[in-house]
N, C-alpha and C. Protein backbone atom coordinates (compact mmCIF):
# COMPACT_ATOMS: atom_id res chain seq x y z
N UNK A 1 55.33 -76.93 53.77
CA UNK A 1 55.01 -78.00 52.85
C UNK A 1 55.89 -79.20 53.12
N UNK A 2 55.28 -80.50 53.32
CA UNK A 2 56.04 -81.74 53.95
C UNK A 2 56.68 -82.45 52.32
N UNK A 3 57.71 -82.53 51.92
CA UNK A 3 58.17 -83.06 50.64
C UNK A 3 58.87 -84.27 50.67
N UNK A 4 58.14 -85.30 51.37
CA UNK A 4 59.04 -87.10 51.40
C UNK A 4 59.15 -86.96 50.24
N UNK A 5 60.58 -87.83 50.32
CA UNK A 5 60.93 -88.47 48.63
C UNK A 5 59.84 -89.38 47.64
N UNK A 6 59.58 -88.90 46.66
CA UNK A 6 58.70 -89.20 46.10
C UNK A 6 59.20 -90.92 45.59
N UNK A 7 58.42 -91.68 45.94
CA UNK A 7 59.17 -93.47 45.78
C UNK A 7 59.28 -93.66 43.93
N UNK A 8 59.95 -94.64 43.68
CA UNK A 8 60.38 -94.73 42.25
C UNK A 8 59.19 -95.62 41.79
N UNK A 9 58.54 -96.51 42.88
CA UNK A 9 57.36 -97.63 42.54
C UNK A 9 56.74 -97.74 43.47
N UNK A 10 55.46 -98.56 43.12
CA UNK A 10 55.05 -98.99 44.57
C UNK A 10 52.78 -99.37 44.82
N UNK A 11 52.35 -99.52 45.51
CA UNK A 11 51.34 -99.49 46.33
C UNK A 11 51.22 -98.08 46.22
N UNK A 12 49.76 -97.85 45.62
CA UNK A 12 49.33 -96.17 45.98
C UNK A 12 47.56 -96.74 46.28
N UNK A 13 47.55 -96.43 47.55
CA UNK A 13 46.27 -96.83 47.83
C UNK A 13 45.62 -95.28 48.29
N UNK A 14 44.37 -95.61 48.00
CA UNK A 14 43.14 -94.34 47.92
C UNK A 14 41.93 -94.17 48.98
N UNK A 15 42.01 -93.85 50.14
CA UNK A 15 41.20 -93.38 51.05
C UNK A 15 39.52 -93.86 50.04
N UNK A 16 38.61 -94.20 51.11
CA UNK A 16 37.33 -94.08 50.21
C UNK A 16 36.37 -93.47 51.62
N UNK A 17 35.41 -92.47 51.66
CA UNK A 17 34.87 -92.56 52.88
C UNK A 17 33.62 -93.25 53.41
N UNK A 18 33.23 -94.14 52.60
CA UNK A 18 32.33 -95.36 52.52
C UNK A 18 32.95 -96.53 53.16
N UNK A 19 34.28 -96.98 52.60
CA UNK A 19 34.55 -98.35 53.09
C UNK A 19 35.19 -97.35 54.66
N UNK A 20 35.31 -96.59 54.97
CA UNK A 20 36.47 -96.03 56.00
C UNK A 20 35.58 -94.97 56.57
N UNK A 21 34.61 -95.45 57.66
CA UNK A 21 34.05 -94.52 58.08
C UNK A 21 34.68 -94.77 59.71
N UNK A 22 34.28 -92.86 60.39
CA UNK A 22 34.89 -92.54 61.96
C UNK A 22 36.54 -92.57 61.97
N UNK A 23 37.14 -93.18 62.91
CA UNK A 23 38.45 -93.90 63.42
C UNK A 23 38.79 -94.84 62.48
N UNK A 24 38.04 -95.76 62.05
CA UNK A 24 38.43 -96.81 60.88
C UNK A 24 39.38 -96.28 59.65
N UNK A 25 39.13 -94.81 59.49
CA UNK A 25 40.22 -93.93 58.67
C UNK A 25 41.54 -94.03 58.94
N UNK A 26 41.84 -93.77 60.01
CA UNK A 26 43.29 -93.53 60.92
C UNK A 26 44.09 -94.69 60.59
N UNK A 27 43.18 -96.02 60.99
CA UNK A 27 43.70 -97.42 61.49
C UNK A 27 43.76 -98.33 60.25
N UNK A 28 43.04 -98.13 59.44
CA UNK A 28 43.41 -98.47 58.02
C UNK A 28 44.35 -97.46 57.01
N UNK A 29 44.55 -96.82 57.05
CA UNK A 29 45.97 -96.00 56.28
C UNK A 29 46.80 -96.54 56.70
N UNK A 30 47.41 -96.49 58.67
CA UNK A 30 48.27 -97.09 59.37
C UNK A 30 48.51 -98.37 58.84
N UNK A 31 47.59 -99.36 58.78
CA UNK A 31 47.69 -100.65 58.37
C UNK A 31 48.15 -100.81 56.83
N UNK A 32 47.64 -99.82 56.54
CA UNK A 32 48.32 -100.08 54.78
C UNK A 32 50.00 -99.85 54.62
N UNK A 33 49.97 -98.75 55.29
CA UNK A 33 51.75 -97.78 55.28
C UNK A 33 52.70 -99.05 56.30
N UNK A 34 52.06 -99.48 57.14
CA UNK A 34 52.57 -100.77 57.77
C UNK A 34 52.88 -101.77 56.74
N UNK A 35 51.67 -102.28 55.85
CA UNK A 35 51.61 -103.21 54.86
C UNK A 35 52.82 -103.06 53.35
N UNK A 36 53.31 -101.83 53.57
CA UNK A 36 54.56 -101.67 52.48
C UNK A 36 53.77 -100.39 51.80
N UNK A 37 52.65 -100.06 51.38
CA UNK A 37 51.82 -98.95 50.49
C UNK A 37 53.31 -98.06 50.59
N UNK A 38 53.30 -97.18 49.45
CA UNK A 38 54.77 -96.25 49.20
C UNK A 38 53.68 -94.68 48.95
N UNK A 39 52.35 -94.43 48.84
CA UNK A 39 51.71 -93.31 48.84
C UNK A 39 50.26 -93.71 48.94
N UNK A 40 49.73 -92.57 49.66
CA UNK A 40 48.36 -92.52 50.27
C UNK A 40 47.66 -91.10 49.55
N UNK A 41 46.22 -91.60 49.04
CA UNK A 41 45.66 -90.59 48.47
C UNK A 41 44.56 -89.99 49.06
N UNK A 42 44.15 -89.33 50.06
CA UNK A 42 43.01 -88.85 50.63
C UNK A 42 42.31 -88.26 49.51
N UNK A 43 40.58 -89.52 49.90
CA UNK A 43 39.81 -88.99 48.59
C UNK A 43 37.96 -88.54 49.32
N UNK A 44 37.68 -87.59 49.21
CA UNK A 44 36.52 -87.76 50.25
C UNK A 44 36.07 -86.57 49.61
N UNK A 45 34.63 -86.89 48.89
CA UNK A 45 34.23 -86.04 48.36
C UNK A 45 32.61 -85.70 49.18
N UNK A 46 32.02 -86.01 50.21
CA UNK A 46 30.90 -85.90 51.01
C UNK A 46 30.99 -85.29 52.17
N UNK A 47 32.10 -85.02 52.71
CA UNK A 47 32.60 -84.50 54.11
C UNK A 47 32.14 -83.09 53.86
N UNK A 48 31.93 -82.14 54.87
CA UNK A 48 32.22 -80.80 55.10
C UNK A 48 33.75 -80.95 55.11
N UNK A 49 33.93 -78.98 54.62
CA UNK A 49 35.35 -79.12 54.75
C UNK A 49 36.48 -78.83 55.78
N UNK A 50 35.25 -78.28 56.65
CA UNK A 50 35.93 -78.85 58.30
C UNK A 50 36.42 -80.46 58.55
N UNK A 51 35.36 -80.96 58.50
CA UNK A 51 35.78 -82.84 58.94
C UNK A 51 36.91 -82.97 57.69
N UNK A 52 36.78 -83.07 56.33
CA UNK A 52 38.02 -82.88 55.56
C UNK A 52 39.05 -82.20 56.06
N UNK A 53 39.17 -80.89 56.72
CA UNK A 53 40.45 -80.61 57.17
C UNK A 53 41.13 -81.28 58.26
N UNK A 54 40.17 -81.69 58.91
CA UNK A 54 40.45 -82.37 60.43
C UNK A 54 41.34 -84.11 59.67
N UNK A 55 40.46 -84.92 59.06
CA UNK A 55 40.83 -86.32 58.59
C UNK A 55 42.12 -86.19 57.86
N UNK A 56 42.22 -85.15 57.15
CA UNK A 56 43.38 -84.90 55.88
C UNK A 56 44.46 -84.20 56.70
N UNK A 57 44.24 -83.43 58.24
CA UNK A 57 45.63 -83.43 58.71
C UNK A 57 46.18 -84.29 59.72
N UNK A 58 44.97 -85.02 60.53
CA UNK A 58 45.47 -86.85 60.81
C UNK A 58 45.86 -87.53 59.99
N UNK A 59 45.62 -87.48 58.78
CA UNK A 59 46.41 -88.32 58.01
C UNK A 59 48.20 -87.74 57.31
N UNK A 60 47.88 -86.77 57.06
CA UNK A 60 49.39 -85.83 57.28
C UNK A 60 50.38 -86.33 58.35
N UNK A 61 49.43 -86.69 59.69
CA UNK A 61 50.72 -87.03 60.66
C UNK A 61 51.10 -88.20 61.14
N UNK A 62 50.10 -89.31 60.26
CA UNK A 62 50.65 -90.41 60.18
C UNK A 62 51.58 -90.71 59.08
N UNK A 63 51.53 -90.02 57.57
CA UNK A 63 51.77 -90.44 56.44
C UNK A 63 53.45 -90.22 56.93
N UNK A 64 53.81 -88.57 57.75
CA UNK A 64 55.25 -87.72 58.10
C UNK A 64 55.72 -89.03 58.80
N UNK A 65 54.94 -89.57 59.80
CA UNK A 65 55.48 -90.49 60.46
C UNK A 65 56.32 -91.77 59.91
N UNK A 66 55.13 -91.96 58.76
CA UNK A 66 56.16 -93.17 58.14
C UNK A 66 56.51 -92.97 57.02
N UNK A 67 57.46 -91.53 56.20
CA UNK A 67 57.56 -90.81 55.67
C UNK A 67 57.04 -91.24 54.33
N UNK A 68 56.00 -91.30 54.22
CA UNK A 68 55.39 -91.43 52.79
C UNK A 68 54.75 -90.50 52.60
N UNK A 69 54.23 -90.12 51.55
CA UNK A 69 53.28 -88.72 50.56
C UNK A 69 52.11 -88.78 50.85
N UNK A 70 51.76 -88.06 51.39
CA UNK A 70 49.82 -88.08 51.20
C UNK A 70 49.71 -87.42 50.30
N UNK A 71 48.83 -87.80 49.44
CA UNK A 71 48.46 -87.00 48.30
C UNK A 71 46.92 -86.55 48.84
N UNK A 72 46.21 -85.41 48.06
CA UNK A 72 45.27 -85.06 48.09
C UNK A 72 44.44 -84.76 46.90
N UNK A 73 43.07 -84.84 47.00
CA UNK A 73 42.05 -85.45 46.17
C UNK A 73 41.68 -84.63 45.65
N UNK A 74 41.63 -83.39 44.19
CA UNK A 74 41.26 -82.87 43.75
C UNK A 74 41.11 -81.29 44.48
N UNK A 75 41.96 -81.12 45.36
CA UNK A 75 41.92 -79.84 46.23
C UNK A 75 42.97 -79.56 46.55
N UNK A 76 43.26 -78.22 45.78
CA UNK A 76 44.72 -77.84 46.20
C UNK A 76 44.47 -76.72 47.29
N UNK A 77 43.69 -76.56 48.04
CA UNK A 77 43.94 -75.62 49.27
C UNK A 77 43.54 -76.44 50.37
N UNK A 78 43.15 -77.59 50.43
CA UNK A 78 43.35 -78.69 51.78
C UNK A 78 44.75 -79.07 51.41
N UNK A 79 45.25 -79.42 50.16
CA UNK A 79 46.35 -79.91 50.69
C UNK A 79 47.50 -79.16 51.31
N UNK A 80 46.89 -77.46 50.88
CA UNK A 80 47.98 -76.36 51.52
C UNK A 80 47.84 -76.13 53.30
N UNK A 81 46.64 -76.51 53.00
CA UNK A 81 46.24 -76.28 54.89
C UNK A 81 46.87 -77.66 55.66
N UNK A 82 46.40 -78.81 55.31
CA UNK A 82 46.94 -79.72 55.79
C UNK A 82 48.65 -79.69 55.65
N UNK A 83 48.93 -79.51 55.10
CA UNK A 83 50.92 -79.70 54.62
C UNK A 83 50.70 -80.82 54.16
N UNK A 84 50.20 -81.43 53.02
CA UNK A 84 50.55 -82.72 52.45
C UNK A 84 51.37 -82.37 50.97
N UNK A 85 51.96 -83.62 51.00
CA UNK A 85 53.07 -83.94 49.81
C UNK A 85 52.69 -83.23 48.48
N UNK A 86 51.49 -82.94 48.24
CA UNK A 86 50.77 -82.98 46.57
C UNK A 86 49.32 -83.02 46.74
N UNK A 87 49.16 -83.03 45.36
CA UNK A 87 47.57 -83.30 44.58
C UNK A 87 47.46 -83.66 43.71
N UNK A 88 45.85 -84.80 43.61
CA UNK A 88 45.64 -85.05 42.55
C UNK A 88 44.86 -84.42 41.37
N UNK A 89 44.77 -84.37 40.17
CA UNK A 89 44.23 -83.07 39.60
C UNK A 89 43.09 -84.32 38.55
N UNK A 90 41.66 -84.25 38.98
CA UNK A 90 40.93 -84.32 37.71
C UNK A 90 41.14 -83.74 36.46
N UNK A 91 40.53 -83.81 35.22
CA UNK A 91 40.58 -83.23 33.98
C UNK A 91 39.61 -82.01 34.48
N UNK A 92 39.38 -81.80 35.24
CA UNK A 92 38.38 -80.54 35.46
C UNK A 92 38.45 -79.87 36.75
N UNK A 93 39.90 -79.92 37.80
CA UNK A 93 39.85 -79.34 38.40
C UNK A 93 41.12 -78.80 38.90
N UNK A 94 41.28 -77.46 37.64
CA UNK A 94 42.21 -76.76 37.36
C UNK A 94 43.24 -77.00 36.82
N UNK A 95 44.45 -76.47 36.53
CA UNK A 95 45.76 -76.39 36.05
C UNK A 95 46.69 -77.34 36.78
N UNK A 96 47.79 -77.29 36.12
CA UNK A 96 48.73 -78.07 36.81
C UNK A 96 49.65 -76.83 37.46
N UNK A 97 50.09 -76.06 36.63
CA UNK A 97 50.78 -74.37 36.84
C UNK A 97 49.87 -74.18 38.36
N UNK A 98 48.56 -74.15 38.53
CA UNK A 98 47.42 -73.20 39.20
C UNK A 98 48.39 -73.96 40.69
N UNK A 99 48.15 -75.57 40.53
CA UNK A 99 48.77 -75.79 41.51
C UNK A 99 49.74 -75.99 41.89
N UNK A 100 50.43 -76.04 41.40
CA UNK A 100 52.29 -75.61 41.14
C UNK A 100 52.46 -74.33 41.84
N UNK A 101 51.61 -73.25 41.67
CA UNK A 101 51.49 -71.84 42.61
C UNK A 101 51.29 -72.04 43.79
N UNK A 102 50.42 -72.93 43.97
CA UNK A 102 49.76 -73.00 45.71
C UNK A 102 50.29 -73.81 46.30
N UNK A 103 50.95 -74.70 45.66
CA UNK A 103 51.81 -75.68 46.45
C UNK A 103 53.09 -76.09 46.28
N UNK A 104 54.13 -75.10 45.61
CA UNK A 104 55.80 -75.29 45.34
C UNK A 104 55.93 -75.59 44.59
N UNK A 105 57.49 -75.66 44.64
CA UNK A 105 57.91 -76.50 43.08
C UNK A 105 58.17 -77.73 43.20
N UNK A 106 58.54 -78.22 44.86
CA UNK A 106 58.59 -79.34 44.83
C UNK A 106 57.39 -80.48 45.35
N UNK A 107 56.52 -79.95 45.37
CA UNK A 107 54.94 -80.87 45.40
C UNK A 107 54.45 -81.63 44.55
N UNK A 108 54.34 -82.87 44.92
CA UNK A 108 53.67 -83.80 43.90
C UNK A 108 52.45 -83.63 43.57
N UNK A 109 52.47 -83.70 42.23
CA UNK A 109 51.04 -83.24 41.12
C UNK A 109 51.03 -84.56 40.70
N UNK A 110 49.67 -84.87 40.39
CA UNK A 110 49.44 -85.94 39.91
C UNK A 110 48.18 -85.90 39.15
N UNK A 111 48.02 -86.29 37.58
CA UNK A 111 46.93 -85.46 36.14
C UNK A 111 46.40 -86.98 36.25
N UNK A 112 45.05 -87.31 36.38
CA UNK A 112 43.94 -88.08 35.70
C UNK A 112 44.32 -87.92 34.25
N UNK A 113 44.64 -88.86 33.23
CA UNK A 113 44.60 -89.20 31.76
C UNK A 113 43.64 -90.22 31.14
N UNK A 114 42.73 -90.68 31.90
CA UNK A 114 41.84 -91.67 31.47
C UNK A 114 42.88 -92.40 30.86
N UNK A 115 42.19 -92.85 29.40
CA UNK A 115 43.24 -93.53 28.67
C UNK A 115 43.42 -93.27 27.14
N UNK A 116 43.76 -91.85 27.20
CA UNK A 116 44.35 -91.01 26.36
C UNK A 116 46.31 -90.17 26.46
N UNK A 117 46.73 -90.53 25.42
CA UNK A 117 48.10 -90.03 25.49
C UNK A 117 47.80 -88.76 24.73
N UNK A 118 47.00 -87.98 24.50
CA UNK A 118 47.53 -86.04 24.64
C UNK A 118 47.38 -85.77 25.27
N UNK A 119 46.01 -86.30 26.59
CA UNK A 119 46.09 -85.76 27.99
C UNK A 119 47.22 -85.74 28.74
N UNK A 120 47.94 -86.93 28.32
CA UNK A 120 49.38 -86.86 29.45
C UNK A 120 50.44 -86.16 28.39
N UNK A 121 50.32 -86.12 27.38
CA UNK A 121 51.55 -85.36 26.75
C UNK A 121 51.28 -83.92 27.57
N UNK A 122 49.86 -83.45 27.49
CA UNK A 122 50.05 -82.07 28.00
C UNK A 122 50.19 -81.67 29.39
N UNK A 123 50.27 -82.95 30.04
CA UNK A 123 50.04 -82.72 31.52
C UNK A 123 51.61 -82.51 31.71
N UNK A 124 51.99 -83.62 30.81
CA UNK A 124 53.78 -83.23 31.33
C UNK A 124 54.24 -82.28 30.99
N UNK A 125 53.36 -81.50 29.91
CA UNK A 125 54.17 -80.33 29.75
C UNK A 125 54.15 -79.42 30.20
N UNK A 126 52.88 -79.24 31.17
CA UNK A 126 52.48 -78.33 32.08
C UNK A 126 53.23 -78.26 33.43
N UNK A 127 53.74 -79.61 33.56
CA UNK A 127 54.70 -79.81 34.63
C UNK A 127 54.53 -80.89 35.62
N UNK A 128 53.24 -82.14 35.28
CA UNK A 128 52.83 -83.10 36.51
C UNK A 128 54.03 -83.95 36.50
N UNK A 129 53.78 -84.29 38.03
CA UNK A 129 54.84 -85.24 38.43
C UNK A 129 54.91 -86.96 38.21
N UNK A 130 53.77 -87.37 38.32
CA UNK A 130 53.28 -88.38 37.39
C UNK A 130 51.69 -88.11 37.12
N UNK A 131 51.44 -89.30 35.53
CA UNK A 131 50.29 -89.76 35.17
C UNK A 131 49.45 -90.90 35.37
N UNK A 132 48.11 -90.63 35.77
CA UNK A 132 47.50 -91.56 36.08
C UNK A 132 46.76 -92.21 34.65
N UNK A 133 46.61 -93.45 34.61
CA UNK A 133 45.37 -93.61 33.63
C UNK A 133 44.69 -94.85 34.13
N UNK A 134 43.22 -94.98 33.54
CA UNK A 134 42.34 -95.75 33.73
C UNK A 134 41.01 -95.88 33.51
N UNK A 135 39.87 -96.14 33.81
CA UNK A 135 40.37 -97.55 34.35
C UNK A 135 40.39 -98.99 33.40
N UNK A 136 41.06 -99.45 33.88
CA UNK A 136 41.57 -101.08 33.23
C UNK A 136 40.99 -101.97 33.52
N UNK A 137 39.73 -102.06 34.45
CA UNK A 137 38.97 -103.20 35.12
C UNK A 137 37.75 -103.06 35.27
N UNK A 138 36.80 -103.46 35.86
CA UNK A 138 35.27 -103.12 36.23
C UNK A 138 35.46 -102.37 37.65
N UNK A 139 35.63 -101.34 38.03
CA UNK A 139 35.46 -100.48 39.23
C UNK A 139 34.65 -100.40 40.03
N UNK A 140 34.48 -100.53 41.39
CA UNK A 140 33.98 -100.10 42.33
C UNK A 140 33.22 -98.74 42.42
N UNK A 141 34.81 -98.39 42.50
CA UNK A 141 34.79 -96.84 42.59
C UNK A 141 33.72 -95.55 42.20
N UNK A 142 34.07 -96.25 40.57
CA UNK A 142 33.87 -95.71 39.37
C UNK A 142 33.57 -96.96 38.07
N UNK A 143 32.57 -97.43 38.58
CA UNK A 143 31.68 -98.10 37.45
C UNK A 143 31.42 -97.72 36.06
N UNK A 144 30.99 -96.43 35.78
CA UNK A 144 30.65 -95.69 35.00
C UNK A 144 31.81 -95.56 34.16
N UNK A 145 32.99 -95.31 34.33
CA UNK A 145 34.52 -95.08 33.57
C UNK A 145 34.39 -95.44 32.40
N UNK A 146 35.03 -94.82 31.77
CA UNK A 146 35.51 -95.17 29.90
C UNK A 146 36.46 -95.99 30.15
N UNK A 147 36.30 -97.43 29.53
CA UNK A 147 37.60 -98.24 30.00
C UNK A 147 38.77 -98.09 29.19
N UNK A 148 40.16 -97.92 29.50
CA UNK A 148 41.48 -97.46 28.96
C UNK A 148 41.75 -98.92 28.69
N UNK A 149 42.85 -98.91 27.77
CA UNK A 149 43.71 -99.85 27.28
C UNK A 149 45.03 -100.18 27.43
N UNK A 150 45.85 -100.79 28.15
CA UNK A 150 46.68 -100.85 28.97
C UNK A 150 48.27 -100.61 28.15
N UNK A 151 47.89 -100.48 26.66
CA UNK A 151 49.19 -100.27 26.08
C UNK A 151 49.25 -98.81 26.07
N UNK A 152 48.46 -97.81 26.89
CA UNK A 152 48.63 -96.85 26.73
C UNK A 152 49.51 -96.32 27.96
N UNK A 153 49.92 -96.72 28.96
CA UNK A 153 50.88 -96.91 29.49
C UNK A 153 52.36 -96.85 29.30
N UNK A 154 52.51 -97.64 28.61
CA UNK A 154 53.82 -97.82 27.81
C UNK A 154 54.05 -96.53 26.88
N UNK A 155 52.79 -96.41 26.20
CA UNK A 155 53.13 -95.41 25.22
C UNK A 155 53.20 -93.88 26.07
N UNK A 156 52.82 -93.84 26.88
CA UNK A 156 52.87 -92.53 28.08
C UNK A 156 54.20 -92.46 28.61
N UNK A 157 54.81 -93.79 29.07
CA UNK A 157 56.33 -93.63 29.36
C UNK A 157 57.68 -93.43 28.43
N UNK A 158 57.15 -93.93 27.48
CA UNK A 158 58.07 -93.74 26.07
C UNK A 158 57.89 -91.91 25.68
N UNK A 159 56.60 -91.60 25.58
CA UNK A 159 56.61 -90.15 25.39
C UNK A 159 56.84 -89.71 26.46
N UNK A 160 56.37 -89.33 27.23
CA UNK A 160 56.87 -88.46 28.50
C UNK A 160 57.89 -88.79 29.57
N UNK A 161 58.67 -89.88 30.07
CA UNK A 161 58.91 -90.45 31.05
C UNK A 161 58.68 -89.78 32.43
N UNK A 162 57.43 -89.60 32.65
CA UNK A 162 57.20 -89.51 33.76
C UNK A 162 56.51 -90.86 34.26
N UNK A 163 56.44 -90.98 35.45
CA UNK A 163 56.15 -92.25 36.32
C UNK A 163 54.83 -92.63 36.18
N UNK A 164 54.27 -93.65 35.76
CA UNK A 164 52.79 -94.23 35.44
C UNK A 164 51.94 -94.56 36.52
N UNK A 165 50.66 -93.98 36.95
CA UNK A 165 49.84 -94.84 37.81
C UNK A 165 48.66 -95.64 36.94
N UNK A 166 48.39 -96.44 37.66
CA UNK A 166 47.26 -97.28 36.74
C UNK A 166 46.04 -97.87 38.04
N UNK A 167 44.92 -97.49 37.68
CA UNK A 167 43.56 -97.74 38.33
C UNK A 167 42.40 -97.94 37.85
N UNK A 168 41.78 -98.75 38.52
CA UNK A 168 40.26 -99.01 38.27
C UNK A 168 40.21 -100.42 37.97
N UNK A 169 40.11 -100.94 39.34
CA UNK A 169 38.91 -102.36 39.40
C UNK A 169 40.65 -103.18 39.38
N UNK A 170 41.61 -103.00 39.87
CA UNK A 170 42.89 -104.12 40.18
C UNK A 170 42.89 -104.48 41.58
N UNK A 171 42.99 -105.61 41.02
CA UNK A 171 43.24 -106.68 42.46
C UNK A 171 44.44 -107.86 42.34
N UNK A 172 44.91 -108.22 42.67
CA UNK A 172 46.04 -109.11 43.41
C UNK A 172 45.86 -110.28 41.82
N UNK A 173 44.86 -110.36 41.14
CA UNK A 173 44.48 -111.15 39.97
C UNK A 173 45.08 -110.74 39.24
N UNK A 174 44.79 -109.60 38.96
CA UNK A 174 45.12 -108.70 37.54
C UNK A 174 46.32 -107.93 37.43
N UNK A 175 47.07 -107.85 38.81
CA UNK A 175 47.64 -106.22 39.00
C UNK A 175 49.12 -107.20 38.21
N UNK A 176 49.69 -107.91 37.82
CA UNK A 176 50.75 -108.41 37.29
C UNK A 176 50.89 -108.51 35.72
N UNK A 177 49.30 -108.35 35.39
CA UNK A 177 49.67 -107.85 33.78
C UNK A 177 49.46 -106.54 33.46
N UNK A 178 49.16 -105.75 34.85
CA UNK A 178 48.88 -103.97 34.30
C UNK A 178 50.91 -103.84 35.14
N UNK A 179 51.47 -104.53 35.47
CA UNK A 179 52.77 -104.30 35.90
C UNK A 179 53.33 -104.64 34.73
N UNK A 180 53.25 -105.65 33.97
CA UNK A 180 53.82 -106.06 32.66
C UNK A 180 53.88 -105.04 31.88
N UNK A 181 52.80 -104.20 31.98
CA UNK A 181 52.23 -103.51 30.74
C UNK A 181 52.92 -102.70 31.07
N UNK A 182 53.62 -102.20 32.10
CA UNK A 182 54.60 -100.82 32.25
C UNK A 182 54.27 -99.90 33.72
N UNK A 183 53.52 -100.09 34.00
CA UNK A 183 52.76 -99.43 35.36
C UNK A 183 53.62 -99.41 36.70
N UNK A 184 53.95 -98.27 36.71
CA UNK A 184 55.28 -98.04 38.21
C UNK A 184 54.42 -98.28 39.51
N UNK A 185 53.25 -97.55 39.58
CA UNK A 185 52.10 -97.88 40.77
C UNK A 185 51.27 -97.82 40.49
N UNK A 186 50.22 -99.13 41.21
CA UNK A 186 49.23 -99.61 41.27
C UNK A 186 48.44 -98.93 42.11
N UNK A 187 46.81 -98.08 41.72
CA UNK A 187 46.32 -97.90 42.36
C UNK A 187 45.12 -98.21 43.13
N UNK A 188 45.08 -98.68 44.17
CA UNK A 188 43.95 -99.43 44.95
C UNK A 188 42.96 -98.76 45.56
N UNK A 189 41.92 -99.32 45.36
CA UNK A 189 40.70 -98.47 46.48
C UNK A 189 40.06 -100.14 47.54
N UNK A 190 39.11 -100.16 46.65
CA UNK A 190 38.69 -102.20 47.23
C UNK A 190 39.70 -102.67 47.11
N UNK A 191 40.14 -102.92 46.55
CA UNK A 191 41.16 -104.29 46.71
C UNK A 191 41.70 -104.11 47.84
N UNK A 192 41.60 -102.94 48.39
CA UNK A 192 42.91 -102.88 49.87
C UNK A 192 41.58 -102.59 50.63
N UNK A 193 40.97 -101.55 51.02
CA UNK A 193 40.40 -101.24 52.37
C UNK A 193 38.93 -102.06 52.20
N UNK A 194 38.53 -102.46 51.17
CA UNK A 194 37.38 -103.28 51.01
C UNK A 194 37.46 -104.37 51.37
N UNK A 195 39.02 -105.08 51.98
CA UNK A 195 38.71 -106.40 52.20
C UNK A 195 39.32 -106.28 54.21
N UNK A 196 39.43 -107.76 54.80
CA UNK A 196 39.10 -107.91 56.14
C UNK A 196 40.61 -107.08 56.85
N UNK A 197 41.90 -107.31 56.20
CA UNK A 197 42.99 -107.66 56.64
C UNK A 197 43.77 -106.38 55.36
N UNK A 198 44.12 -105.41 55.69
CA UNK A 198 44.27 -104.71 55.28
C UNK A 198 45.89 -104.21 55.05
N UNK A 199 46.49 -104.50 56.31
CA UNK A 199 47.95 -105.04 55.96
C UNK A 199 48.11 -105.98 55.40
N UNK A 200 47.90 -106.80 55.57
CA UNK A 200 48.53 -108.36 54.71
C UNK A 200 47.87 -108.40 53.15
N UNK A 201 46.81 -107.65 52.89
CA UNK A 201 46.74 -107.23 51.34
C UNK A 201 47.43 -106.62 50.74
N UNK A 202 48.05 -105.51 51.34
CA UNK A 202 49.01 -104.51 51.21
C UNK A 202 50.53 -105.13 50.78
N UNK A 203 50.50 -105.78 51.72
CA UNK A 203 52.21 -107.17 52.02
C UNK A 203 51.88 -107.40 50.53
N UNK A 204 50.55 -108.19 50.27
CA UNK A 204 50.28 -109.23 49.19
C UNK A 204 50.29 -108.64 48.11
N UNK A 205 50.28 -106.87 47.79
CA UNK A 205 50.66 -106.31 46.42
C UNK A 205 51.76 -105.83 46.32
N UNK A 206 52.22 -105.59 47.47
CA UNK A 206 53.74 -105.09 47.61
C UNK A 206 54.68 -105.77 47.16
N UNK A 207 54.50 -107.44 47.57
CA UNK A 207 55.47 -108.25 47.19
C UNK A 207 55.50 -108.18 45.74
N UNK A 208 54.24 -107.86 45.05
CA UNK A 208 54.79 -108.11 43.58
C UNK A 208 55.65 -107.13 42.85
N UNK A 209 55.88 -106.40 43.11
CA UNK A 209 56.96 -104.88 42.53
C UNK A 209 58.46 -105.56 42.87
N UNK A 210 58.35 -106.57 43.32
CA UNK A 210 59.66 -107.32 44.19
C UNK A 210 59.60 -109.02 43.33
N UNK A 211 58.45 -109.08 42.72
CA UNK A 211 58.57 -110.67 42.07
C UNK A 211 59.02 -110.76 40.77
């Protein structure tokens, strides 16, 4: 199991396999982890789970390379096969304990909370390493989303202090009042691999954790 130091803030950008199809996978992560990104989330829900094992352990040996976390997308036995950092856990796909078994004690877990604080009270108590909530914007991604409210953030770090992610529909516009609001990392899907220049977007959200 590969365990980089888990970063205190940062750029957490999210694999999509629509905007990132073939080789374009490889060379856009690279370009992001170049661009400052502090964690990478392999998210690919259409692949066989051959081509998933194959993409998710190229990306393992770029992430070791520039020692950042790959996280993984709702599957805790790719991320055991691959050796990546962690997982991310939907509200519906399994325990936090379940994967705490399959993947150490020191593996980053990471609980979907929409934008509810008992989901994350119980996630922390189950043991996640941080909480996600969202989304805060009109999504790409995830259009459909129940939209969260950004003081719920704050109120997630005050109760739990575990480390906040925040997603859905932020871009370089918005991402400075979901940072206001308390948000340790920003999580990107479009805003980063949806546009031409994929490092220098990266540069361009990075710098703000620094402004």
């Amino acid at each position: 199991m590969t365990n980089p130091e888990f970063p205190p803030r940062g750029l957490y950008v999210i694999t999509d396999s629509g905007l990132l199809p073939g080789d374009r996978l490889y060379q856009a992560v690279e370009e992001a982890l170049l661009g400052g990104a502090e964690i990478v989330q392999y998210r690919n829900k259409e692949s066989a789970p051959s081509q998933r094992l194959h993409e998710a352990s190229r990306l393992q040996e770029i992430c070791s390379r520039f020692g950042k976390p790959l996280i993984i997308n709702d599957d805790v036995a790719l991320a055991a096969s691959c050796g990546a950092a962690g997982v991310h856990l939907g509200q519906s796909d399994g325990s936090v304990s379940e994967a705490r078994n399959g993947l150490g004690e020191r593996a980053i877990i990471g609980v979907t909370c929409h934008g509810r604080l008992d989901l994350a009270q119980r996630a922390a108590k189950e043991g996640a390493s941080y909480l996600a909530f969202g989304r805060f914007f009109a999504s790409h991604t995830k259009p459909n989303a129940i939209p969260a409210d950004l003081s719920v953030i704050a109120a997630a770090k005050q109760s739990t202090g575990l480390p906040t992610v925040a997603i859905g529909g932020i871009n370089l516009d918005n991402a400075p009042q979901v940072l206001q609001a308390g948000a340790d990392f920003l999580a990107v899907i479009h805003g980063v691999f949806g546009q031409n220049d994929t490092q220098r977007r990266c540069e361009q959200f990075s710098t703000l954790f620094h402004s």
